[in-house]
C-alpha atoms as a PDB file:
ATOM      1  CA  UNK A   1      58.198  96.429  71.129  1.00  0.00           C
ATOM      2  CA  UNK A   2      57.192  93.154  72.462  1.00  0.00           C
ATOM      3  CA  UNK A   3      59.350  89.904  73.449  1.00  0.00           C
ATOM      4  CA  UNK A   4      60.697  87.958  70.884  1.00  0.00           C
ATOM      5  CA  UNK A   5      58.705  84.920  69.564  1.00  0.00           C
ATOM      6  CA  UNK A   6      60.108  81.699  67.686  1.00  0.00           C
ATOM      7  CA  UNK A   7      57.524  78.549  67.785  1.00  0.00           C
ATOM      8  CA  UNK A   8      55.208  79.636  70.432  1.00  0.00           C
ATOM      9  CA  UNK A   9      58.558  80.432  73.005  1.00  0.00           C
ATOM     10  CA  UNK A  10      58.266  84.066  74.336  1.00  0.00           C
ATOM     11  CA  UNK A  11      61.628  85.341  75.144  1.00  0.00           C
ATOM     12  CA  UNK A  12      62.459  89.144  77.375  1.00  0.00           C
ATOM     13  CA  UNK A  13      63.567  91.465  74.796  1.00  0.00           C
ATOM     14  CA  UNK A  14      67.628  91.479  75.270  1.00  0.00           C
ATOM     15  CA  UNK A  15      69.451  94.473  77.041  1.00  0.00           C
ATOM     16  CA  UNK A  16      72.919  94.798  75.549  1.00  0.00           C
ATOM     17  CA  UNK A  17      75.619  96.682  77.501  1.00  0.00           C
ATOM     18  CA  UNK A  18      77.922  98.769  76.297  1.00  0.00           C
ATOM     19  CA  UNK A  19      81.544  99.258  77.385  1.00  0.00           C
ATOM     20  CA  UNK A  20      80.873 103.341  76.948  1.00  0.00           C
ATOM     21  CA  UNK A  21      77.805 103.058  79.362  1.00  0.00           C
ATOM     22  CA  UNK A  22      80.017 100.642  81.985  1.00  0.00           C
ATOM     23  CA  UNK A  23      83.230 102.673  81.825  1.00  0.00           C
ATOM     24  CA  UNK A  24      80.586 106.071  82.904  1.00  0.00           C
ATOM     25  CA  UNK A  25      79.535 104.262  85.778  1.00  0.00           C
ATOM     26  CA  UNK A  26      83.030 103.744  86.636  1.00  0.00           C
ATOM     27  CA  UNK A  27      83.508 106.990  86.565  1.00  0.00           C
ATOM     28  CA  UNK A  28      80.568 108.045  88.993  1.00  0.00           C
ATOM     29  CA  UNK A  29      81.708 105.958  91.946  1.00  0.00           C
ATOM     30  CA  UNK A  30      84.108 108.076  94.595  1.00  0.00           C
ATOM     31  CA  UNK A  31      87.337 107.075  95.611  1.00  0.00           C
ATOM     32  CA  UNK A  32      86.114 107.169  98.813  1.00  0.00           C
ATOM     33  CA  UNK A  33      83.119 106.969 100.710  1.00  0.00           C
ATOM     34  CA  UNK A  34      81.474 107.592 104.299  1.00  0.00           C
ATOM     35  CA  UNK A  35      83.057 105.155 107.294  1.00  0.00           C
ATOM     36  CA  UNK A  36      86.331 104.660 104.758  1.00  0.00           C
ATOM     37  CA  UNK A  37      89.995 104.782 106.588  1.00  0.00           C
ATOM     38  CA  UNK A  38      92.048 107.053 104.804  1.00  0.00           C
ATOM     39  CA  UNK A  39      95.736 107.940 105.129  1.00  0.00           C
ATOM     40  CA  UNK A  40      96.159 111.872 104.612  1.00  0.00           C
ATOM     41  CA  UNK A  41      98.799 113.540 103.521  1.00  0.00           C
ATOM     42  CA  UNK A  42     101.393 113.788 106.122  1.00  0.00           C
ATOM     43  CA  UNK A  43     100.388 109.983 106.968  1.00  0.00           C
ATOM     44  CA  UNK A  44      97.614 110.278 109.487  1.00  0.00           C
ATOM     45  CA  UNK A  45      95.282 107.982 109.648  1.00  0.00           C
ATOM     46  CA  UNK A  46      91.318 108.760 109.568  1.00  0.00           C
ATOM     47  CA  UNK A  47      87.503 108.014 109.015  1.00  0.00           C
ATOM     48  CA  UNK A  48      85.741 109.736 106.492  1.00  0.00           C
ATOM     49  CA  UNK A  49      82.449 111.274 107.788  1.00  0.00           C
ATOM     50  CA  UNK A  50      81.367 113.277 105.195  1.00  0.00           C
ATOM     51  CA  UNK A  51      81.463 113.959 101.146  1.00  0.00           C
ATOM     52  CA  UNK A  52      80.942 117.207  98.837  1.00  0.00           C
ATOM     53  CA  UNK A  53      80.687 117.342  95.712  1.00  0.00           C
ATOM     54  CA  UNK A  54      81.914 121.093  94.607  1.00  0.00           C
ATOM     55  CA  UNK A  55      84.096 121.989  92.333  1.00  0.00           C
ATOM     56  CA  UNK A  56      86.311 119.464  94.118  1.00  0.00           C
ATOM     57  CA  UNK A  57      85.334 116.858  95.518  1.00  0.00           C
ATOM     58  CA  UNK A  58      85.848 117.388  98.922  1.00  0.00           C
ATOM     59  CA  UNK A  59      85.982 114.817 101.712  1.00  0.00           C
ATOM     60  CA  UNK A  60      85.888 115.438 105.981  1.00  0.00           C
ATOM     61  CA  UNK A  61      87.940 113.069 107.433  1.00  0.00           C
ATOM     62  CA  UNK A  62      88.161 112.907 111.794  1.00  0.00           C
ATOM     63  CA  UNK A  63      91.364 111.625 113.366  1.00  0.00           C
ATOM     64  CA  UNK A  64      91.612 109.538 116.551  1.00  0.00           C
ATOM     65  CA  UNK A  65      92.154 112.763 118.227  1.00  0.00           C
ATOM     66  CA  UNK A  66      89.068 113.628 117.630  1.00  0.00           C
ATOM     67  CA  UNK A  67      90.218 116.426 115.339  1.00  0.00           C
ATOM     68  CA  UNK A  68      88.624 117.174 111.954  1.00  0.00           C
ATOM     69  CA  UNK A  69      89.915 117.949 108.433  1.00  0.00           C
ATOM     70  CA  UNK A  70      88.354 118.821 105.216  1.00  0.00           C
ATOM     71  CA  UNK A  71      90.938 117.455 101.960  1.00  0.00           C
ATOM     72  CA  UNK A  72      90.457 117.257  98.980  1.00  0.00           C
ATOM     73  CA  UNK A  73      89.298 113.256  97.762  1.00  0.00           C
ATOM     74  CA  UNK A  74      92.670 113.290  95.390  1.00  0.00           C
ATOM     75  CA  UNK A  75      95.007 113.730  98.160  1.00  0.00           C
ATOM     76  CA  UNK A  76      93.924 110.988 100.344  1.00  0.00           C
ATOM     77  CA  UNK A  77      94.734 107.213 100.220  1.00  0.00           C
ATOM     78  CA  UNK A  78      92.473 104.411 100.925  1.00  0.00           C
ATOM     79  CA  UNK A  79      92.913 102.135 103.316  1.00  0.00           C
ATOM     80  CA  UNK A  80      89.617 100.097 103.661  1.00  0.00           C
ATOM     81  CA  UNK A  81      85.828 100.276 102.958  1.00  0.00           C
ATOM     82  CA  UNK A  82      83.826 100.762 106.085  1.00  0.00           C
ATOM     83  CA  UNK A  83      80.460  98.955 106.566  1.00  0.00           C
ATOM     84  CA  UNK A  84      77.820 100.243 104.722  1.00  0.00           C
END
């Protein structure tokens, strides 16, 4: 189907959003993503440095330390968005 026509004035066809579509999209975006600061449980602080998607989605955090942990994405707490 072409753009819309009225007088001689060509028009883009019109994309209509839905709130269904937006509220999927929503959905798709983590809670967390790589370079994030995240508190853990037990109230360390870390970076994320990694993401699977498994079963659960599972996130590898490193402490100042130096030491690493794998949680799960539900148990940690966001502190900031790293630069991306």
């Amino acid at each position: 189907m072409g753009p819309k026509t009225t007088a001689g004035i060509s028009s883009p066809p019109t994309k209509e959003p839905t709130i269904k579509l937006a509220a999927a999209r929503l959905q798709d975006v983590p809670a967390v993503a790589y370079h994030d600061r995240v508190r853990v449980p037990g109230g360390r602080v870390g970076e994320v440095i990694g993401v699977y998607r498994r079963e659960e989605e599972l996130v590898l955090v490193v402490f100042a330390s130096g030491e690493c942990g794998e949680l799960r994405m539900a148990d940690v707490q966001p502190l900031s968005r790293g630069v991306r």
